[in-house]
Protein backbone atom coordinates (compact mmCIF):
# COMPACT_ATOMS: atom_id res chain seq x y z
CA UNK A 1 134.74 51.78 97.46
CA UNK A 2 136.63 49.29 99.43
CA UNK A 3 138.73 45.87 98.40
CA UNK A 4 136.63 43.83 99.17
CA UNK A 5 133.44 45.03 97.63
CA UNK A 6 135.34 45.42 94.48
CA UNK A 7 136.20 42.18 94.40
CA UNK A 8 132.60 41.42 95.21
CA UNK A 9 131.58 42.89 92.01
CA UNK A 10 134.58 41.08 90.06
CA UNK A 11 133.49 38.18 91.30
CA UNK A 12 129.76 38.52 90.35
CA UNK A 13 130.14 39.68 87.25
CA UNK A 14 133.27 36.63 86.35
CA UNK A 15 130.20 34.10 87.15
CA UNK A 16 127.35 35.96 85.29
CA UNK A 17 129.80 35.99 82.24
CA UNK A 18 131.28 32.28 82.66
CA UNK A 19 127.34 30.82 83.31
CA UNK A 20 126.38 32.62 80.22
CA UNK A 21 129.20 30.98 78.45
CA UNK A 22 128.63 27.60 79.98
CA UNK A 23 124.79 27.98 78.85
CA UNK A 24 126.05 28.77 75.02
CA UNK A 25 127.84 25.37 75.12
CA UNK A 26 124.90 23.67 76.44
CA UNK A 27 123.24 24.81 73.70
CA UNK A 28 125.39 23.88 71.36
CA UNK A 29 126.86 20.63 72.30
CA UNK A 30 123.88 19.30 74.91
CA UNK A 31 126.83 19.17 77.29
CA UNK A 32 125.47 20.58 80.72
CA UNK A 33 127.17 23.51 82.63
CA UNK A 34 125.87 21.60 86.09
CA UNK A 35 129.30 20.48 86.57
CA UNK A 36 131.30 23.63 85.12
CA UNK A 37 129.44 25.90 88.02
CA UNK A 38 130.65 23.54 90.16
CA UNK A 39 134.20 23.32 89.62
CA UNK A 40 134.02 27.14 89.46
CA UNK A 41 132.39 27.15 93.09
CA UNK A 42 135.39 24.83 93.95
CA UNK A 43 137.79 27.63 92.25
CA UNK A 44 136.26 30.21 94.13
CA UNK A 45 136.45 28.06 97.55
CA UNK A 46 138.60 29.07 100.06
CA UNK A 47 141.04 26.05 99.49
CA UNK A 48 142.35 27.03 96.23
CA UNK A 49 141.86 30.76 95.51
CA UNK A 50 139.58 32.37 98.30
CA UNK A 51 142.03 32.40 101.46
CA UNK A 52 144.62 32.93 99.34
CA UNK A 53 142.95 36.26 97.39
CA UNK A 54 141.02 36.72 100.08
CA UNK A 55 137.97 36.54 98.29
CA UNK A 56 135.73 33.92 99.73
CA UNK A 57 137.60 33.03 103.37
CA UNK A 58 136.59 30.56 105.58
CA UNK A 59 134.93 32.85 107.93
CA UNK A 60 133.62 34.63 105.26
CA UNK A 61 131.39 31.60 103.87
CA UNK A 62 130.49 30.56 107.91
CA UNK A 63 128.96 33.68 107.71
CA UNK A 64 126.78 32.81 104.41
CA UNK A 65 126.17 29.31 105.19
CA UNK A 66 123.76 30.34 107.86
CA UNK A 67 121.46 31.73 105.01
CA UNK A 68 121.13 28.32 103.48
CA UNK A 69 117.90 26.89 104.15
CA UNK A 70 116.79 30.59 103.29
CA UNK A 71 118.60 30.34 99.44
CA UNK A 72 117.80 26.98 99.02
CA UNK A 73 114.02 27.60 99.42
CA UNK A 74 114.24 30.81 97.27
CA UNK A 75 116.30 29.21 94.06
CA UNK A 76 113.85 26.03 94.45
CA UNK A 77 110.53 28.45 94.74
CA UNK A 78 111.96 30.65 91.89
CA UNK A 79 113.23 27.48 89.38
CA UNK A 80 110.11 25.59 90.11
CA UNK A 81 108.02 28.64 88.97
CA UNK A 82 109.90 28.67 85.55
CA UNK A 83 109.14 25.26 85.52
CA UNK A 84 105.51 25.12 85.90
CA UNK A 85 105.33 28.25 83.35
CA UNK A 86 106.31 26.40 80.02
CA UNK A 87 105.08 22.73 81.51
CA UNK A 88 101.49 21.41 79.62
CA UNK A 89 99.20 20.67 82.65
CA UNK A 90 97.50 17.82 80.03
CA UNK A 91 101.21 16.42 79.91
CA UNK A 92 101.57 16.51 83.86
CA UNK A 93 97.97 15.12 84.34
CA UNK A 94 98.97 12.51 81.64
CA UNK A 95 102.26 11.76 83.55
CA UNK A 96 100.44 11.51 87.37
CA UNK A 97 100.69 7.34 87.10
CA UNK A 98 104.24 7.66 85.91
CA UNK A 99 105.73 9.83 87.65
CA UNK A 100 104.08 8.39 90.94
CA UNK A 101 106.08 5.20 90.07
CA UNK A 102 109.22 6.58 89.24
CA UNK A 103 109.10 8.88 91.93
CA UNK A 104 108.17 6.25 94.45
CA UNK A 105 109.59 3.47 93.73
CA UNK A 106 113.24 5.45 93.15
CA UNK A 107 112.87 6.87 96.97
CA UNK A 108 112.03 4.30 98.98
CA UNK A 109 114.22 1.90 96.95
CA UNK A 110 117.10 4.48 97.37
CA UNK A 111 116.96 5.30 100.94
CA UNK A 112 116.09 1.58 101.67
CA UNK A 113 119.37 0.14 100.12
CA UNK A 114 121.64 3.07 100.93
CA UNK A 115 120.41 2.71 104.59
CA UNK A 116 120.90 -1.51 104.41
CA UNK A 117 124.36 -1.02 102.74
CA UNK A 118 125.78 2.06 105.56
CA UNK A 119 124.53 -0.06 108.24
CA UNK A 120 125.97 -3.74 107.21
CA UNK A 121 129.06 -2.63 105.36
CA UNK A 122 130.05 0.75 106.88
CA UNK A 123 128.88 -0.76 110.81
CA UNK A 124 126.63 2.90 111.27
CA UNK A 125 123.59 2.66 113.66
CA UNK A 126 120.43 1.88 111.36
CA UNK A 127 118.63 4.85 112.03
CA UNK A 128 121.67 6.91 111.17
CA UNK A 129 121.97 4.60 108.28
CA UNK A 130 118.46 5.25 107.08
CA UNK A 131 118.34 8.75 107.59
CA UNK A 132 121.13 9.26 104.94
CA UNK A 133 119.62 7.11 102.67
CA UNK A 134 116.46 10.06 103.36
CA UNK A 135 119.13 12.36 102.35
CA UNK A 136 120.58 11.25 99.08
CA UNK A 137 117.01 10.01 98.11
CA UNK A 138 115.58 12.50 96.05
CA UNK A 139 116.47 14.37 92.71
CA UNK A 140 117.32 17.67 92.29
CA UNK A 141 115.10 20.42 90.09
CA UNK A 142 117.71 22.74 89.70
CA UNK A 143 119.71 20.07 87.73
CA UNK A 144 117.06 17.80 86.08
CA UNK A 145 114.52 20.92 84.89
CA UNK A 146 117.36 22.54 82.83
CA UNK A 147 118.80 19.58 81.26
CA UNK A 148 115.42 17.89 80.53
CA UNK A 149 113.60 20.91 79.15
CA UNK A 150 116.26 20.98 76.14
CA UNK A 151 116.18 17.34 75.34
CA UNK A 152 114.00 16.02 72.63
CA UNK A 153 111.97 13.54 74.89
CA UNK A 154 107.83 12.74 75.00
CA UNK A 155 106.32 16.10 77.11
CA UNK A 156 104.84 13.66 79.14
CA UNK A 157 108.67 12.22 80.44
CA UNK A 158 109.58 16.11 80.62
CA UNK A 159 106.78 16.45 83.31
CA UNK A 160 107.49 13.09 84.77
CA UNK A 161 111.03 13.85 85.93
CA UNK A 162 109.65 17.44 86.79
CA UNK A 163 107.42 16.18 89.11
CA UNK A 164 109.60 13.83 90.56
CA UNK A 165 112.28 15.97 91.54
CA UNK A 166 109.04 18.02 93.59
CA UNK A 167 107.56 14.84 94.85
CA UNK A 168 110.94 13.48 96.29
CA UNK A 169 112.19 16.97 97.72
CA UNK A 170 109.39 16.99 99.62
CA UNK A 171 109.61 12.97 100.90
CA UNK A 172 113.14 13.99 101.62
CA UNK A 173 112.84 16.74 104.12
CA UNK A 174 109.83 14.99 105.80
CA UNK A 175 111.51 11.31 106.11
CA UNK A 176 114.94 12.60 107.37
CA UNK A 177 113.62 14.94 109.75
CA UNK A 178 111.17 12.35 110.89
CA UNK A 179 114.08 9.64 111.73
CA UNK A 180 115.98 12.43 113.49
CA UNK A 181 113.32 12.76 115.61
CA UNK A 182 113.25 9.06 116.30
CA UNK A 183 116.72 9.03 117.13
CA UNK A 184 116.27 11.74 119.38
CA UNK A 185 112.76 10.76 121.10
CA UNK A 186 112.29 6.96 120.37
CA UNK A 187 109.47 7.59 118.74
CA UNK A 188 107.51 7.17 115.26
CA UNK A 189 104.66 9.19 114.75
CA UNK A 190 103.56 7.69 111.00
CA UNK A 191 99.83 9.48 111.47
CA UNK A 192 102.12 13.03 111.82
CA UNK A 193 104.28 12.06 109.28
CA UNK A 194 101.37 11.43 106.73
CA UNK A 195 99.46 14.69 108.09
CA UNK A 196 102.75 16.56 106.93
CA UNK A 197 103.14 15.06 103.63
CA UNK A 198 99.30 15.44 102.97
CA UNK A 199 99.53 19.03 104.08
CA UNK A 200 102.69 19.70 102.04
CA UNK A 201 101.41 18.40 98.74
CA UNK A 202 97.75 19.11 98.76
CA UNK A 203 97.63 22.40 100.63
CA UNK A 204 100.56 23.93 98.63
CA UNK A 205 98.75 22.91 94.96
CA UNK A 206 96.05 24.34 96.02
CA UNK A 207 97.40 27.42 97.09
CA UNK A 208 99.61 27.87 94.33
CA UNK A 209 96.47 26.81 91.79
CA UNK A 210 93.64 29.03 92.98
CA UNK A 211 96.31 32.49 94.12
CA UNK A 212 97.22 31.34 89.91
CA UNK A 213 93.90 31.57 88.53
CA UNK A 214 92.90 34.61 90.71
CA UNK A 215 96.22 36.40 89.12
CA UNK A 216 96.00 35.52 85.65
CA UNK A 217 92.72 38.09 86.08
CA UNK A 218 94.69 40.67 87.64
CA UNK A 219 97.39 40.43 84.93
CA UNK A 220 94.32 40.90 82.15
CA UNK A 221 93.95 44.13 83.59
CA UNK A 222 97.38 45.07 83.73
CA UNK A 223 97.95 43.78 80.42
CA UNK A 224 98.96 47.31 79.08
CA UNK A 225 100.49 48.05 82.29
CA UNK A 226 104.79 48.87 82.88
CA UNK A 227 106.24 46.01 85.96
CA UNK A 228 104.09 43.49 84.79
CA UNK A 229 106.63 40.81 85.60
CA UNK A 230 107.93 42.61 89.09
CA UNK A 231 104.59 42.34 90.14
CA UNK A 232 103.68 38.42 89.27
CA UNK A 233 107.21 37.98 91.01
CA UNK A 234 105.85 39.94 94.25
CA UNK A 235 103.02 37.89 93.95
CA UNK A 236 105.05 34.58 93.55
CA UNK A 237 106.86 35.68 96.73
CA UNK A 238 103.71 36.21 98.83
CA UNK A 239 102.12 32.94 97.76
CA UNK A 240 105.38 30.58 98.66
CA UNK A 241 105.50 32.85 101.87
CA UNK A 242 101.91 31.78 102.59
CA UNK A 243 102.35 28.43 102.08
CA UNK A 244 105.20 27.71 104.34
CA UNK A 245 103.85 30.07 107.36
CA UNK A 246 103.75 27.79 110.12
CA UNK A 247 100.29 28.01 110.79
CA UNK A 248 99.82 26.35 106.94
CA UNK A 249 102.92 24.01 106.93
CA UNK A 250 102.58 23.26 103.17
CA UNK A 251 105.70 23.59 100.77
CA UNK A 252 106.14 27.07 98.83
CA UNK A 253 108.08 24.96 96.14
CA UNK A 254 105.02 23.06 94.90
CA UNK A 255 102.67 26.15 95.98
CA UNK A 256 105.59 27.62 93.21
CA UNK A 257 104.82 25.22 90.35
CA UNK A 258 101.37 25.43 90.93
CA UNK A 259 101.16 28.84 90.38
CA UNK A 260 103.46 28.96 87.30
CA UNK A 261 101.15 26.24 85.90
CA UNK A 262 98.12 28.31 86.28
CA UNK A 263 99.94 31.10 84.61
CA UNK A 264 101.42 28.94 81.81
CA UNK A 265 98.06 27.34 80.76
CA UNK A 266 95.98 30.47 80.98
CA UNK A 267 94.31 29.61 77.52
CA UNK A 268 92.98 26.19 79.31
CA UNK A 269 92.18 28.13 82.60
CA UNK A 270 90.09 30.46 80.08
CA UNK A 271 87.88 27.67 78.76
CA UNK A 272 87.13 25.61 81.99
CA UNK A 273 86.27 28.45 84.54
CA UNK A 274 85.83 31.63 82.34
CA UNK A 275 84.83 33.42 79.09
CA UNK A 276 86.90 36.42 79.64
CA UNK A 277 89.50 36.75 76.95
CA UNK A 278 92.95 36.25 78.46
CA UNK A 279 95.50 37.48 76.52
CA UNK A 280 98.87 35.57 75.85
CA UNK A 281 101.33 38.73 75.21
CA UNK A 282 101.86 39.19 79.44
CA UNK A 283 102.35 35.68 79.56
CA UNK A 284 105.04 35.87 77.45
CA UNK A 285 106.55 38.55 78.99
CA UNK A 286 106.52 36.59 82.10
CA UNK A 287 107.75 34.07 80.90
CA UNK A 288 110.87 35.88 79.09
CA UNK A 289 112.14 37.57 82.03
CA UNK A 290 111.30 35.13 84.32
CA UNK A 291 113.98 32.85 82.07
CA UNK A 292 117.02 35.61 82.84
CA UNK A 293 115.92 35.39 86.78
CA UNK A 294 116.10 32.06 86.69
CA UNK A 295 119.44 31.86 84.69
CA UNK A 296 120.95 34.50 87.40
CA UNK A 297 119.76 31.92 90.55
CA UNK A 298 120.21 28.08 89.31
CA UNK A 299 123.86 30.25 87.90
CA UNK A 300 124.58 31.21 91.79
CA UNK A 301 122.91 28.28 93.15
CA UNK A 302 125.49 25.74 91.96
CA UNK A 303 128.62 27.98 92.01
CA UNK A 304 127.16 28.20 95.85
CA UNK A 305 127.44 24.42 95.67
CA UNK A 306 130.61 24.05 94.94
CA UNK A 307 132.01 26.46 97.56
CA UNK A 308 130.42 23.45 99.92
CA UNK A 309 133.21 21.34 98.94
CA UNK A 310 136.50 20.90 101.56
CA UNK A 311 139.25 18.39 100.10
CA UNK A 312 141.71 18.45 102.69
CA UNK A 313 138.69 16.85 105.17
CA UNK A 314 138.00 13.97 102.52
CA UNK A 315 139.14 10.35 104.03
CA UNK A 316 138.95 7.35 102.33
CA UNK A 317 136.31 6.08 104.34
CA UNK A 318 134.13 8.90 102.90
CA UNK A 319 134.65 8.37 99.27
CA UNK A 320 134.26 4.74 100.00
CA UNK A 321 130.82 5.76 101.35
CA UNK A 322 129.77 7.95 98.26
CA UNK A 323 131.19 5.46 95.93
CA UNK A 324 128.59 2.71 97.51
CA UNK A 325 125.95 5.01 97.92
CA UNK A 326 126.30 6.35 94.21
CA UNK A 327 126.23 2.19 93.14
CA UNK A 328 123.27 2.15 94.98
CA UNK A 329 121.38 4.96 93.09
CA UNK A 330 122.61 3.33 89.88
CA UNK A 331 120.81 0.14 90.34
CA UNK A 332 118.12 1.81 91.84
CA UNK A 333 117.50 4.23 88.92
CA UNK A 334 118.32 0.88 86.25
CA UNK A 335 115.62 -1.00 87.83
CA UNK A 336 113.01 1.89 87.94
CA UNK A 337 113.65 2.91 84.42
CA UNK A 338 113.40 -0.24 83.06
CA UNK A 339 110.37 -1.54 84.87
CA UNK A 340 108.54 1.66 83.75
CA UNK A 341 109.72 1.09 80.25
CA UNK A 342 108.37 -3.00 80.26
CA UNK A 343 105.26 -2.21 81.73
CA UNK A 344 104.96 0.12 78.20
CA UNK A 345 104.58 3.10 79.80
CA UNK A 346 108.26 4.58 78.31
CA UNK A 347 109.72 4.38 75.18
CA UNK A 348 113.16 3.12 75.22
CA UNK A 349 115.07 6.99 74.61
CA UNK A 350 112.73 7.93 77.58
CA UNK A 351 113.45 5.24 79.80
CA UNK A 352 117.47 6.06 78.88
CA UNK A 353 116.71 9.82 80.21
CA UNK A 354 114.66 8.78 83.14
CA UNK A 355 117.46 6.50 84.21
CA UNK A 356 120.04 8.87 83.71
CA UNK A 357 118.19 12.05 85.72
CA UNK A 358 119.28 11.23 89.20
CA UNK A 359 121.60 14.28 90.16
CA UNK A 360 121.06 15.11 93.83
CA UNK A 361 121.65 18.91 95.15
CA UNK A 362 121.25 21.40 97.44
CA UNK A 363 118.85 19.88 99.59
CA UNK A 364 121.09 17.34 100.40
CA UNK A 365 123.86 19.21 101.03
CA UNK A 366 121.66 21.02 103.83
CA UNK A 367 120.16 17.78 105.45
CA UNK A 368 123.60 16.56 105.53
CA UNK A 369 124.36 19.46 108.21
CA UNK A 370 121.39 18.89 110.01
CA UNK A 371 122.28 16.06 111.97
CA UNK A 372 124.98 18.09 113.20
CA UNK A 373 122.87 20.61 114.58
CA UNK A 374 119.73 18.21 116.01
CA UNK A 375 121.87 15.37 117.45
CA UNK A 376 124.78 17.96 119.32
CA UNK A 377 123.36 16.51 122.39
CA UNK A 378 123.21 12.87 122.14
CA UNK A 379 127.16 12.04 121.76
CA UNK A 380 125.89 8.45 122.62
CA UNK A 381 124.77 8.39 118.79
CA UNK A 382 126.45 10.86 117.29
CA UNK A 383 129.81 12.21 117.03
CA UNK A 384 132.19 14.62 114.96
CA UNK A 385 133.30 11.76 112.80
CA UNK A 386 129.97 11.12 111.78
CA UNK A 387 129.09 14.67 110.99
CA UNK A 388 132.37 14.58 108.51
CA UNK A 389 131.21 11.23 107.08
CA UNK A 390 127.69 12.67 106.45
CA UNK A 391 128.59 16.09 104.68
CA UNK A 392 131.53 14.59 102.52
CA UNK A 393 129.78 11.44 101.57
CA UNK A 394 127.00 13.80 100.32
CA UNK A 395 128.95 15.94 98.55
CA UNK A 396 130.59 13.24 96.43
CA UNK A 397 127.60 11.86 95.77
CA UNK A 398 126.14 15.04 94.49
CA UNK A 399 129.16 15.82 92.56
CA UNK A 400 129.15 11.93 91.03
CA UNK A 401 125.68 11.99 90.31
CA UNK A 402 125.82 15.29 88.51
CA UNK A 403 128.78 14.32 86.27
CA UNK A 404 126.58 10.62 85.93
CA UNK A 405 123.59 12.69 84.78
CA UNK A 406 125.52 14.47 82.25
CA UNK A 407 126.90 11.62 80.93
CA UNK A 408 123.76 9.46 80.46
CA UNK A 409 121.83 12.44 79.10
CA UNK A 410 124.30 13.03 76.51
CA UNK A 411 124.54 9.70 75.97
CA UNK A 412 120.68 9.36 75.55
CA UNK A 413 120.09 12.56 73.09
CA UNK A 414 122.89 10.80 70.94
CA UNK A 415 120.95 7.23 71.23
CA UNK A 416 117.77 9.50 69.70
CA UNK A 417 119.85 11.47 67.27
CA UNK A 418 121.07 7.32 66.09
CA UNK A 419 117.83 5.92 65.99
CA UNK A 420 116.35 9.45 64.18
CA UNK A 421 119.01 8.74 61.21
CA UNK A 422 117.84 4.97 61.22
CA UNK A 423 114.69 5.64 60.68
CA UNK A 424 115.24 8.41 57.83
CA UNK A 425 117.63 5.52 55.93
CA UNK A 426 114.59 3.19 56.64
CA UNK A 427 112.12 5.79 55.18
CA UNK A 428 113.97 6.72 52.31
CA UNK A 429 114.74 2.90 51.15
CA UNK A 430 111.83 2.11 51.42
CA UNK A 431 110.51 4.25 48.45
C-alpha cells in the first residue's frame, strides 16, 4: 500500500470520526457542526496542511473539482431523499401557500437587491450584477434540513424551509444560467425559461411520486427480503437518473423528495389508492440506514466545501462584496419573515427560524465557477478579476451565512426554551 493511499484512509476515517463528534454536540448543545466541517475542509486545504503533508495538493483537488456538478447533484439527490422520508405530506400540502411566499419573495428580493447594490456600489455590468444575485439567491438543503429537523418548530415551518431550499435551488440554476446566456447572445427567452422551470418542478414530482408509489409495492414483497435498503437506493439512483436525462430535463433533486415522500407516507398512500396492507417495518429500515448514508455525504459534502476556500486570493474588494451581499440577505430574510409572521401565517419562534435559515452552499459555490467557464470568450465582459471577485465573494457569503444561521437558530430554540418556562410559571400560578 502506498503513502498516499494511506493517508487517504487516515484522512477518511479523521472526518468520519470528527463529523460523528460534531453531530454528538449538535445534539447536545443545538450548536450545528455546519461550520466545524468547514473549518476542517479549510484544515485539510492545501494552504494550511495539504501542500505541506501532501495530503490534499493543489493539483490534487484540480483534479476533484472537475467532479463537482457530479457530487453536488448526488449529496443533494441523496439528502433530499432523507428529507422527504420523515417529512408529513399533510404538513407540506399545508405549507404550499407559505412556503411559496417565503420562497418567492426571499429570491427575487435577494437577487434583485444584491444585483442593484454590485452594479451601483461595486460599478459591475448589470447583467453580471444580476446574475450573482441568481447565485447567492437560494438556500441550501444540506444546511437548513439538518438543523431544522432537530428544532422544536410547527411541522408545517419544518416543511416550509424544506421546500424552499428545493424551490430556490432550482430558480437558481435556471435564472443564472439564463442571464449567462443573455450576456452571451443578447437574448431573453422568458417562454424557455418558464418551459424549464415548469418541466423541472412538475415533471420531476411526478416522477419521483408515481416511481414512489409503484416501489412501496415492490418493497411489500420484499418485506422479508436481505438488501432491502441497497435496493430502494438503486432505485433512488435510477429515478434521479431519469429525471435529469436530457430528453426529460426535470430535476432528480425534487424527483428525490418526491420519492422519499411516497415512501415516508406509505400508510396515507395505502388508504387513497390501495387496500393492500403495507407494512411499516421496511420503512423503517429505510429510513435507519438511509440516516448513516446521509450522515457519511452532507459529512463529506461540507468538509468538500471548505477545501473551496483560498485566503491568500482574498482582496478587500471581495470581502467588501460578501459583506454587502450578506447585508442584503439579512434584510431580505427580516422582511420575509416578518411579513409572513403579520399576515398570521407564523408564529413568532417560527418566523425567528425562518429568518434565521438562509445558509447558502454548494450550489453556489459551483455557479460561481461557471461564469468562468461560459464567458472565457467574451473578455469584453468578463475578465480574470471578475472570476476572483465572483468565487471569493461567494465563498464568504456562504461561510457568513452559515455561521449567521447557526447563530439565529440557536438563538431561536433558546427564545422557545424562554417562552416554554414562561408559560409553565404562568400555568402553575395560575392554580
Amino acid at each position: 500500500m502506498d503513502i498516499e493511499t494511506y493517508k487517504v484512509f487516515l484522512l477518511f476515517g479523521c472526518v468520519i470520526f470528527l463529523g460523528f463528534a460534531g453531530s454528538i454536540v449538535f445534539r447536545r448543545f443545538r450548536i450545528p457542526d455546519v461550520i466545524f466541517l468547514i473549518v476542517l475542509g479549510m484544515v485539510f486545504g492545501p494552504e494550511i496542511t495539504g501542500n505541506r503533508f501532501d495530503m490534499i495538493s493543489d493539483d490534487l483537488l484540480g483534479q476533484i473539482d472537475e467532479f463537482k456538478p457530479f457530487f453536488l447533484s448526488l449529496a443533494l439527490v441523496i439528502i433530499l431523499f432523507d428529507a422527504g422520508l420523515s417529512l408529513d405530506v399533510r404538513s407540506v400540502l399545508d405549507a404550499m401557500r407559505l412556503s411559496a411566499f417565503v420562497s418567492i419573495t426571499a429570491f427575487v428580493g435577494t437577487f434583485a437587491l444584491v444585483g442593484l447594490a454590485l452594479h451601483m456600489i461595486m460599478d459591475i455590468d448589470l447583467l453580471l450584477s444580476l446574475t450573482m444575485g441568481a447565485i447567492v439567491g437560494g438556500t441550501s438543503g444540506a444546511i437548513v434540513i439538518p438543523i431544522v429537523s432537530k428544532m422544536r418548530i410547527k411541522p408545517q415551518t419544518k416543511a416550509t424551509l424544506i421546500a424552499e431550499s428545493v424551490v430556490t435551488d432550482v430558480l437558481v440554476i435556471v435564472v443564472a444560467l439564463s442571464l449567462l446566456t443573455v450576456i452571451m447572445t443578447g437574448e431573453l427567452k422568458l417562454l424557455s425559461v418558464s418551459r424549464d422551470l415548469a418541466s423541472k418542478f412538475l415533471v420531476g414530482g411526478l416522477i419521483g411520486g408515481v416511481a414512489g408509489v409503484l416501489w412501496l409495492f415492490v418493497l411489500e414483497r420484499m418485506k422479508n427480503q436481505p438488501l432491502c435498503y441497497m435496493t430502494t437506493f438503486g432505485a433512488l439512483m435510477g429515478v434521479a437518473g431519469l429525471a435529469e436525462i436530457p430528453e426529460v430535463g426535470s430535476s432528480g433533486a425534487i424527483a428525490a423528495l418526491a420519492f422519499g415522500l411516497a415512501i415516508g407516507n406509505r400508510q396515507i398512500v395505502k388508504k387513497r389508492l390501495s387496500s393492500l396492507s403495507l407494512s411499516t417495518a421496511t420503512n423503517l429500515q429505510i429510513q435507519q440506514f438511509h440516516s448513516e448514508i446521509t450522515f457519511f455525504v452532507r459529512t463529506f459534502f461540507f468538509v468538500y466545501l471548505g477545501l473551496f476556500f483560498r485566503l491568500s486570493t482574498f482582496t478587500e474588494i471581495h470581502l467588501v462584496a460578501g459583506l454587502l451581499t450578506i447585508s442584503v440577505i439579512v434584510l431580505v430574510r427580516w422582511v420575509t419573515s416578518m411579513a409572513a409572521w403579520k399576515m398570521g401565517d407564523l408564529q413568532r419562534e417560527d418566523a425567528e427560524t425562518v429568518f434565521g435559515s438562509m445558509p447558502r452552499g454548494l450550489a453556489a459555490a459551483v455557479l460561481a465557477t461557471l461564469p468562468s467557464v461560459m464567458l472565457l470568450d467574451y473578455p469584453d465582459v468578463w475578465s480574470d478579476e471578475l472570476g476572483l471577485l465572483f468565487l471569493n465573494t461567494t465563498l464568504v457569503v456562504i461561510l457568513g451565512t452559515t455561521i449567521l444561521t447557526t447563530v439565529f437558530c440557536f438563538s431561536a430554540e433558546k427564545g422557545i426554551d424562554r417562552r416554554q418556562r414562561i408559560a409553565l410559571r404562568k400555568r402553575l400560578t395560575d392554580q
